[in-house]
Structures are given as C-alpha cells and as structure tokens.
Protein backbone atom coordinates (compact mmCIF):
# COMPACT_ATOMS: atom_id res chain seq x y z
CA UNK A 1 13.16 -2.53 -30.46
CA UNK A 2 14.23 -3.24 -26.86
CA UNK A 3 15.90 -0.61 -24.85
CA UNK A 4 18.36 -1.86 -21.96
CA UNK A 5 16.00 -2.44 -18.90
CA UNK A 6 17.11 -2.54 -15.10
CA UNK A 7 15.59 -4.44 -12.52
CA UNK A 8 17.14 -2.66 -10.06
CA UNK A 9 15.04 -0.08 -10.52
CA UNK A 10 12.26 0.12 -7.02
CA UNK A 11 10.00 1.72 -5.08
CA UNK A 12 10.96 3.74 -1.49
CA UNK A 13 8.05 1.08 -0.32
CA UNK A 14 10.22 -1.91 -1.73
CA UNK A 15 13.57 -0.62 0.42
CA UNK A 16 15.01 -3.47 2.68
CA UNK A 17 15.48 -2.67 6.03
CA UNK A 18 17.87 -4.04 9.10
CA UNK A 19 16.14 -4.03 12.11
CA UNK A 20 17.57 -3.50 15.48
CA UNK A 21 16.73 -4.97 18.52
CA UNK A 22 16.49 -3.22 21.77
CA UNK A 23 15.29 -6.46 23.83
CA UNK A 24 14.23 -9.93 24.55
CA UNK A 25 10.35 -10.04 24.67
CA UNK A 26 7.83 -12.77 25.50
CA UNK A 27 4.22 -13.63 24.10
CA UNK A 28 1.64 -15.30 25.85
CA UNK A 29 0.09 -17.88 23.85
CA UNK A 30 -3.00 -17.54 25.40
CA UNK A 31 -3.71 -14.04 23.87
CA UNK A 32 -4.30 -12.95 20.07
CA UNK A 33 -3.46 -15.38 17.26
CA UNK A 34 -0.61 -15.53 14.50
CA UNK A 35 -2.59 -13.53 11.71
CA UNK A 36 -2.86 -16.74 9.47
CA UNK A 37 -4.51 -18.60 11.74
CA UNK A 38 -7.79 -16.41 12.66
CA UNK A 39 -11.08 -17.87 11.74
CA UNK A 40 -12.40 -17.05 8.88
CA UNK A 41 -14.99 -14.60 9.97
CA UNK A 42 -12.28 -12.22 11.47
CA UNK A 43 -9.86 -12.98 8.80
CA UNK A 44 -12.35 -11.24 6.37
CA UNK A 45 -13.13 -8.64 9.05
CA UNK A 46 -9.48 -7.73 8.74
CA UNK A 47 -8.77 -8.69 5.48
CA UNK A 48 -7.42 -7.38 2.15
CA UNK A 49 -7.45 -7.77 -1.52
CA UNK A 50 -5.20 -7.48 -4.18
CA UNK A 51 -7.52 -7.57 -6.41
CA UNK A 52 -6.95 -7.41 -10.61
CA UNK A 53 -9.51 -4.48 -11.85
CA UNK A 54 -10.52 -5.30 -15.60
CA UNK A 55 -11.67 -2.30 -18.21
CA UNK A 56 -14.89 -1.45 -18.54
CA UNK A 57 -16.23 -0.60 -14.20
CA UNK A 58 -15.02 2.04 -12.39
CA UNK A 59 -13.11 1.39 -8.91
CA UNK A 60 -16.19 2.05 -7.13
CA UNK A 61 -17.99 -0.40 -8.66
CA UNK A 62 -15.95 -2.80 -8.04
CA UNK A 63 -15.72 -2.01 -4.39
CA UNK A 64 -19.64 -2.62 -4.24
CA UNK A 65 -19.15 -5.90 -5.83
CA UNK A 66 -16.70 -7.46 -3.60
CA UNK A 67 -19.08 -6.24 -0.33
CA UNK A 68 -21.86 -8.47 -2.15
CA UNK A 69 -19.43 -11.08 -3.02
CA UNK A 70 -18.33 -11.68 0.68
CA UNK A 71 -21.24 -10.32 2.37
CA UNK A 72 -19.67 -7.53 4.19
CA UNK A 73 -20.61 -4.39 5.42
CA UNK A 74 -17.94 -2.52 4.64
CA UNK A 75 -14.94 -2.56 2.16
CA UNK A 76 -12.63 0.38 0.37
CA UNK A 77 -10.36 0.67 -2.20
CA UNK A 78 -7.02 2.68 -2.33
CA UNK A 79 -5.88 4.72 -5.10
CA UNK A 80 -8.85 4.91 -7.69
CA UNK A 81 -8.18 3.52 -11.21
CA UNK A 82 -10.08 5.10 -14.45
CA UNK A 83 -12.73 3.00 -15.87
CA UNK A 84 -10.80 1.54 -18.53
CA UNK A 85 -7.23 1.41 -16.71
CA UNK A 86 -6.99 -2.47 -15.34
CA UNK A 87 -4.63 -3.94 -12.72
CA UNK A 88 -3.97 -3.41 -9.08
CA UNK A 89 -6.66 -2.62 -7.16
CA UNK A 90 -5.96 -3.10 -3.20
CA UNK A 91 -9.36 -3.45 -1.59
CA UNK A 92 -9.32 -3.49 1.98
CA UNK A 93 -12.75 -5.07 4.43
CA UNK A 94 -13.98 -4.31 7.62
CA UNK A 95 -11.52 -2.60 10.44
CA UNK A 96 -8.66 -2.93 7.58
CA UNK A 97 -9.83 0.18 6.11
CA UNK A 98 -8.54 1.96 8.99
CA UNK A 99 -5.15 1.90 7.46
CA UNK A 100 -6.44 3.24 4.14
CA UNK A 101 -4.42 5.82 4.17
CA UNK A 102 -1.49 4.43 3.83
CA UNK A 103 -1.74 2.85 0.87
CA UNK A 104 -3.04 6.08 -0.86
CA UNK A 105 0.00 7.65 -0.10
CA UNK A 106 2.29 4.82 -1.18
CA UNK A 107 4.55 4.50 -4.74
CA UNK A 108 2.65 3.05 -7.50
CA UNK A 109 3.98 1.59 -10.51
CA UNK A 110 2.38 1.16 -13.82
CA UNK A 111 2.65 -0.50 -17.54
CA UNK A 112 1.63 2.11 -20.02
CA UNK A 113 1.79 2.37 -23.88
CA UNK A 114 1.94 6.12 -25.18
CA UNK A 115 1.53 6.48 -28.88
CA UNK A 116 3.67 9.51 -30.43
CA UNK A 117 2.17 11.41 -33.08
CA UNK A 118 4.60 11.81 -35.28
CA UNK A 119 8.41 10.29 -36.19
CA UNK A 120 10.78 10.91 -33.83
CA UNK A 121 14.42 8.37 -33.48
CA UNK A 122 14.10 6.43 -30.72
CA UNK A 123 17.45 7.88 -29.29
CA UNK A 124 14.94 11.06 -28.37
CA UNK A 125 12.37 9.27 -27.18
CA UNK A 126 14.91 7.53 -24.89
CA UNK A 127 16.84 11.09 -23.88
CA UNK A 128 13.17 12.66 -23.00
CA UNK A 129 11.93 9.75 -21.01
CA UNK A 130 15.49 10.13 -18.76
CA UNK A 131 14.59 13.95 -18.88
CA UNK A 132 11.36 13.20 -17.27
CA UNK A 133 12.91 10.79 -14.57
CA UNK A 134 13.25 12.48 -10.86
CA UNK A 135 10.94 15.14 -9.87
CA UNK A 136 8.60 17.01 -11.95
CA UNK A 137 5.93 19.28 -12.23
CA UNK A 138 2.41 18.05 -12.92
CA UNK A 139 -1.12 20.13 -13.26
CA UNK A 140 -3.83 17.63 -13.22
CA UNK A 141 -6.28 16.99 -16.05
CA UNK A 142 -9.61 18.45 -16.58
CA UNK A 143 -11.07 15.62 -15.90
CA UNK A 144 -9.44 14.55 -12.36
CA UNK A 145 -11.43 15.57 -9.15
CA UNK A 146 -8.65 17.63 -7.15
CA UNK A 147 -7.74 20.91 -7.18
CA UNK A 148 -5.98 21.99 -11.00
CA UNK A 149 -3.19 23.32 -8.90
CA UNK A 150 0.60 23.23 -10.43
CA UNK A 151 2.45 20.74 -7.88
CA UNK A 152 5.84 18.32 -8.04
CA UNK A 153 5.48 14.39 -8.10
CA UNK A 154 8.41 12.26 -8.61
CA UNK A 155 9.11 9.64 -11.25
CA UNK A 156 11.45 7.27 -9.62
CA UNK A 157 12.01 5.28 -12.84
CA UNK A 158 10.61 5.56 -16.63
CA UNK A 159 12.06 2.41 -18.59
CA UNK A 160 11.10 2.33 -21.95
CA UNK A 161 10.36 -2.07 -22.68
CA UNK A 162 9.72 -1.65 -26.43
CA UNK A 163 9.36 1.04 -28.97
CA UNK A 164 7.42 -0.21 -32.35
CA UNK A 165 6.61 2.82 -34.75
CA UNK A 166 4.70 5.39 -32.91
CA UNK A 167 3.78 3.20 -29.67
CA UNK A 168 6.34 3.51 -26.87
CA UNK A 169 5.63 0.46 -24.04
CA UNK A 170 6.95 2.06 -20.55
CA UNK A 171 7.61 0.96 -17.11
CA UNK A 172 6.89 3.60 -14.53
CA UNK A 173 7.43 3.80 -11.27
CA UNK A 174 5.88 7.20 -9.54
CA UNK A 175 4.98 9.14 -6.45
CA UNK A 176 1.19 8.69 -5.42
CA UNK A 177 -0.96 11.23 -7.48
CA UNK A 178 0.73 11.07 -10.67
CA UNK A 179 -1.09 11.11 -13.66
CA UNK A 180 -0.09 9.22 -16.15
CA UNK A 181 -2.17 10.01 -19.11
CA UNK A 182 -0.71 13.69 -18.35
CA UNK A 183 2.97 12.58 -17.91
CA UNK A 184 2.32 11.11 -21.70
CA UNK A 185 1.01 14.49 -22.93
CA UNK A 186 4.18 16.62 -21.56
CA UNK A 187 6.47 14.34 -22.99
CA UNK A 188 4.16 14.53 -26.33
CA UNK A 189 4.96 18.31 -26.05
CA UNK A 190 8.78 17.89 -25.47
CA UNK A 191 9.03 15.54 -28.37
CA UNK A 192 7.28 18.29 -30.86
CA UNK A 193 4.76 16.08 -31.81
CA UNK A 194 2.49 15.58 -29.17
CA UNK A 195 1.72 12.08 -27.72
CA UNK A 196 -1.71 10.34 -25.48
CA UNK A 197 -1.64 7.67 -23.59
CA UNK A 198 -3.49 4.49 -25.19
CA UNK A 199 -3.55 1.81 -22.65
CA UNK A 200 -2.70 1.99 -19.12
CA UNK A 201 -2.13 -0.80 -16.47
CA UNK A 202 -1.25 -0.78 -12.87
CA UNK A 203 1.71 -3.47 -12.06
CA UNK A 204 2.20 -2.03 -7.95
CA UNK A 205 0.58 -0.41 -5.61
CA UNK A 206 2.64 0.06 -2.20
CA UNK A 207 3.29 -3.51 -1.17
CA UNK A 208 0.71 -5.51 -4.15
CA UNK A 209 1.48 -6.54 -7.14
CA UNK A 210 0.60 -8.14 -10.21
CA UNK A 211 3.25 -11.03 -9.22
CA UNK A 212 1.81 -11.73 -5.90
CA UNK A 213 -1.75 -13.19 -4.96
CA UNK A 214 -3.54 -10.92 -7.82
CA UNK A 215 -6.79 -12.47 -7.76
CA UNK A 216 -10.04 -11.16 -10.35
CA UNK A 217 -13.76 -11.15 -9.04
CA UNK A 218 -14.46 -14.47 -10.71
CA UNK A 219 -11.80 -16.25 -8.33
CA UNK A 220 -12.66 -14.26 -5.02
CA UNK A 221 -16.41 -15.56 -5.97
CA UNK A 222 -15.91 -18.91 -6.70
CA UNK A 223 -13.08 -19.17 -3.63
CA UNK A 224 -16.23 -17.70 -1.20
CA UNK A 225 -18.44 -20.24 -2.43
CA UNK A 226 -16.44 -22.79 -1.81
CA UNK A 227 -16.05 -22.06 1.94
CA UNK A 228 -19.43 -20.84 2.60
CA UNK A 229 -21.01 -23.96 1.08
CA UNK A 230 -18.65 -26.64 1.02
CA UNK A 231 -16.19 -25.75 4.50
CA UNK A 232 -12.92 -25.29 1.87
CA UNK A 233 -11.08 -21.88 3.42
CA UNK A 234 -7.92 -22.65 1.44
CA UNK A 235 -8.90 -21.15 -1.68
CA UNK A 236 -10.39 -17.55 0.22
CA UNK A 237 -7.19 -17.70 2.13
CA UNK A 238 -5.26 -17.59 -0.98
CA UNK A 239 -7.68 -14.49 -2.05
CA UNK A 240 -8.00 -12.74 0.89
CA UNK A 241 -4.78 -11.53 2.62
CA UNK A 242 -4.96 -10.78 6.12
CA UNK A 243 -4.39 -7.12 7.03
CA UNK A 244 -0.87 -7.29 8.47
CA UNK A 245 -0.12 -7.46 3.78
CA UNK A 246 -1.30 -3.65 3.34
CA UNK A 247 0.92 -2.35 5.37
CA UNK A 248 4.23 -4.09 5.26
CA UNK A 249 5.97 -1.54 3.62
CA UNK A 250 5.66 0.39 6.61
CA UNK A 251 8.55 0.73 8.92
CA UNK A 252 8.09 -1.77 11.60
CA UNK A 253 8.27 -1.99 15.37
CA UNK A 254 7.13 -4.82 17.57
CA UNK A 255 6.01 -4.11 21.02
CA UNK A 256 5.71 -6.44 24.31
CA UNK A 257 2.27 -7.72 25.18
CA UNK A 258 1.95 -5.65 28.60
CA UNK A 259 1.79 -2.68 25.81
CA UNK A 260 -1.17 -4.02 23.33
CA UNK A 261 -3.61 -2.72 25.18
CA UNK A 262 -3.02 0.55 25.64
CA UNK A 263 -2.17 0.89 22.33
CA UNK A 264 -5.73 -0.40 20.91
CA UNK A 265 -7.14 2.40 23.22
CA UNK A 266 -5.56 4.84 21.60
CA UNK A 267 -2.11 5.00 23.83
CA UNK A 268 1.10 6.40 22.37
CA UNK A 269 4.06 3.60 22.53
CA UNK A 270 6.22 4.31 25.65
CA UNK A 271 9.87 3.63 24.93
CA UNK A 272 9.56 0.54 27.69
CA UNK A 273 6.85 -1.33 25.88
CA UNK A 274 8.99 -1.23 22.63
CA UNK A 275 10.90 -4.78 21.78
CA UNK A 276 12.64 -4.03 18.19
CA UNK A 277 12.34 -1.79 15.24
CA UNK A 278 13.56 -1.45 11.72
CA UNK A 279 16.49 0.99 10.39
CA UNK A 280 15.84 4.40 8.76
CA UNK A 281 12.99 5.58 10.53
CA UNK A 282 12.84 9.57 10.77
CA UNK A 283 10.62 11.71 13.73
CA UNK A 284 7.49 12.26 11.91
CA UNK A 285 7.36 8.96 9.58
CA UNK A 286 4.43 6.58 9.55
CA UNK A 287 4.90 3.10 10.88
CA UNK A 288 3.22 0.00 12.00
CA UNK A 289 3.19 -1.74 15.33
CA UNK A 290 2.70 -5.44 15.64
CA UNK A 291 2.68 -8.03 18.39
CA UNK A 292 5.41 -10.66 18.64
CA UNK A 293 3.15 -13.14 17.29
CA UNK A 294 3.13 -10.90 13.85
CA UNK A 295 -0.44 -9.14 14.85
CA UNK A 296 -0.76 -5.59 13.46
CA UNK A 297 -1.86 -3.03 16.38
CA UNK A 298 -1.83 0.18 15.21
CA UNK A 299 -0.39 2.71 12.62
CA UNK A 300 1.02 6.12 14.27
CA UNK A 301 3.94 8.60 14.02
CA UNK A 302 7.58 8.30 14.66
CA UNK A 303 7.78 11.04 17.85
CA UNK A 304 12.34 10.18 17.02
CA UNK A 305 14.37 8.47 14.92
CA UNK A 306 15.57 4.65 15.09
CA UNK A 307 18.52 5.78 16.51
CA UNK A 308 17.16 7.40 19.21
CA UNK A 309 14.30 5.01 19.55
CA UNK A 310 17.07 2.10 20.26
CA UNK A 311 18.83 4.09 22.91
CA UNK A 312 15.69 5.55 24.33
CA UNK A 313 14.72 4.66 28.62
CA UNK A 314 11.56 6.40 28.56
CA UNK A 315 9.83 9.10 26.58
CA UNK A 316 6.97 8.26 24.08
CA UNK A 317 8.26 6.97 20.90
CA UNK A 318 5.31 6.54 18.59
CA UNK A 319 1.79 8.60 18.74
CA UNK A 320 -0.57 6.37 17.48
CA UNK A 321 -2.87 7.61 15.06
CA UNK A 322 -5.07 4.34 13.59
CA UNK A 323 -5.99 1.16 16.05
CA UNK A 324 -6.50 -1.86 13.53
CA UNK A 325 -6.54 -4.41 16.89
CA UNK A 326 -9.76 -4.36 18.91
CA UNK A 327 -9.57 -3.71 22.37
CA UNK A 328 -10.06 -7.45 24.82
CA UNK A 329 -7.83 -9.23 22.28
CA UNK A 330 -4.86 -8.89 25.18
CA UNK A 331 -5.05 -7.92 28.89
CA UNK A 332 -5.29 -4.49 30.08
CA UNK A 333 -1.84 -3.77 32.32
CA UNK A 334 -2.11 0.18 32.30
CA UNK A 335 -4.61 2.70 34.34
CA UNK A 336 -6.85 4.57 32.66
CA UNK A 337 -6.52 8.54 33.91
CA UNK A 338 -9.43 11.27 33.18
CA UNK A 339 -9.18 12.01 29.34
CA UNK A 340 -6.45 9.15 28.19
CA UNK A 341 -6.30 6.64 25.92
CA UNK A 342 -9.66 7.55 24.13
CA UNK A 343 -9.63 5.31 20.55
C-alpha cells in the first residue's frame, strides 16, 4: 500500500538561492582555467567521486581501491557507510580532500526498509513516522565509534513509499550523524512491538546523488583504462567530477582575480576583492569562494551576513579556513607583512 508521497520534501543543502551582485568584475584569460577544461592529471588531482558503494566492503576499503584504480596518492571518503549499507559514497582525490569537511557535515538522505515485529494498522505506522519527523533525540549504537552520548539530530522528512505486512519502505531525509538502524529501533519501541532495520541505502549525500553521475568501481576502472591506454578522457570525465561538485551546496561568493592570490595563501576576503554572493548567508556560516571563471579557491567563514556583505566598503568578510587553489595559478597583487597570509 502506497502512502501519499511529496516531492517537495528537501534538504537545507538543496535550498535555491538568489544571489546579489555587488559589482562588475573581469577575468584574465590568461590565468587559471574553467574547471572542465583542466588536463586530466589536475582534474584527478582535484577531483571527486560519486561513487555507488555495493554490500559486502566497508567504506575504507573502497577508498583504497579507487587510489589503486587511478593511481593516486591520496583519496577520502565522507560520511562512512556500514559494510552492508550500499549507495552514495562521495570520494574525494588529491587537494579535494581539503574540503572534506564539508560534506561530513552535510544532510544525507537514505532508502531504508524497517521490518515491524508485530501487526500494527498502517494508520500508526504513518502517525509515528510524522511523530518522529523534526528534531529528535538519538544515543548511538553499541556498535558506532563516537561517544554513546544522548544528543538531538533532525529528521527533515520520513515518507513512508510502501508498507507490505511487516516491512515499511521509507524515505529519509536527516541531519549528518543520524543513525538509521537506531531511528528504526525507537520507532520499533513506540509502535509496542519493536522493529530493526533490514536493508539500508544511501540516495544523497550533500550535493550527490543516486540520480546524478553515480558511477560503481567497475565503470571508474574501465573509464581509467580507457584514457590511460587508449587517450579517451570522456568516459573519466563523466566519472570523475571536478572539485568545484562537492561543494556546491555551499553558499557562494565569487571574488575578482587581484584577490586569488591572497586567498590561496591563506588571506581572509577583504570586502573590495568580493564581486557577488548568494542570499541567506549568516556571520559564522561556511561558504565557498570561486573565481569568475567558476574555479573553487577556498572554503572559510562568513565574518557578516549577505546583507551586510553587499553593502560592505571595507572590513574582512570571509576568514578563510581551507585553500583548495594552489598558490602561482594567478598573480600575486598583495604584500606579504611579517606573520600574514601563512596557508
């Protein structure tokens, strides 16, 4: 039996923004690159993965495949999936995993199918799911790795697809660090009769989905090949998003060249070097700076709001906090003074 389902239902990451523009800027096209067009060794220096974890390895695993599948040094995944929980796994290479971070800390959503032990009318199971919608306490299981603390997460939707004797098939969308095999077993104690979770699979993580580019090991393999050996980068390009993907839900701000620099030193963004921005940005959030040719810089913290950052004349809008860009890519326009702009 189907249950009425509503696709309006999102993540905060999945929010559409306005963005407001503060002024005219110009790039020089003989700096940096549009980030589809960097060669292929950089591209996989600063490249990232949405990549479809089967049952069976655990996330780590198949971290250490992909670094022997594309011969790189270095490669990390965010948000860690249980052995036999498949789906979205973002794996990020080289100088992307910088921005790690942000993706651990962004919404996830997830397919699961909780089997009820015992009878109860689906009109309950429906009522409890909307009782466990919105924010709710969580201890995590005996098995997890943090601290077995009592804390809040937030379900931002629970939509129940299909209910077929004692399985219930559920769409949820949650704050990072929920655990869904315990958000199963609460609901198994409101219902009377207990309930586990049976299958689990992970549809979103921050900005990748299963919709979008999903790609398994077989096809990032077999795509790798047929560059390294044959010249063909369309298929790897089609596997391996460039950086700029793992952190688009990130409020954005794009900044003139003269600034670039600085910033990949480690600079905070001057209200002067900043072109345009995107609504509903609060002092303290985390957002992304990019060139006008699209390029991500840097990830740091909002030091105002947007409203404040469109009016502002000087002051330091933006601390930065993680340099994706390497220094050299655009010309240095600031001084250096004792102890600044350290990376």
């Amino acid at each position: 039996m189907k249950s009425d389902d509503s696709s309006s239902a999102i993540l905060p990451s999945q929010r559409v923004r306005s963005v407001l523009v503060r002024k005219k800027g110009h790039t020089d096209p003989s700096y940096g690159t549009e980030p589809e067009k960097r060669s292929m060794e950089r591209h996989l220096r600063l490249g990232a993965i949405n990549l479809d974890k089967t049952s069976g390895p655990t996330s780590h695993e198949v971290v250490a495949w992909v670094k022997r599948i594309l011969e790189v040094e270095k490669a990390g995944h965010s948000g860690t999936l249980d052995p036999r929980v498949t789906g979205v796994l973002p794996v990020l290479l080289g100088d992307a995993t910088r921005v790690m971070d942000t993706l651990l800390t962004a919404g996830k959503e997830y397919i699961c199918l909780m089997r009820v032990h015992g009878a109860v009318p689906r009109k309950r199971v429906l009522e409890v799911c909307q009782q466990f919608t919105g924010e709710i306490y969580q201890r995590p299981p005996l098995k997890s790795s943090v601290a077995k603390v009592l804390r809040t997460r937030k379900i931002y939707y629970l939509q129940v697809l299909e209910i077929d004797g004692p399985r219930v098939l559920m769409r949820v969308g949650c704050e990072a660090g929920t655990y869904i095999r315990k958000l199963c077993f609460d609901m198994g104690l409101v219902f009377g009769t207990g309930a586990n979770m049976e299958e689990l699979r992970r549809t979103r993580a921050g900005p990748f989905s299963e919709d979008e580019g999903l790609v398994t090991l077989h096809q990032l393999k077999d795509a790798y090949l047929a560059w390294r050996e044959g010249g063909d980068e369309g298929a790897l390009r089609q596997a391996v998003f460039p950086v700029e993907r793992a952190i688009s839900h990130l409020p954005r701000l794009v900044i003139a060249d003269s600034a670039v620099d600085a910033i990949c030193h480690g600079s905070p963004l001057a209200a002067p070097g900043l072109l345009s921005l995107e609504t509903d940005i609060n002092q303290g959030d985390v957002v992304a700076m990019y060139t006008l040719k699209g390029e991500a810089v840097a990830v740091g913290k909002a030091a105002m709001d947007s409203g404040h950052m469109h009016q502002a004349r000087q002051g330091l809008v933006v601390s930065t906090e993680r340099v994706i860009m390497e220094t050299g890519i655009y010309p240095r326009r600031w001084k250096m003074q004792p102890g600044q702009y350290r990376r």
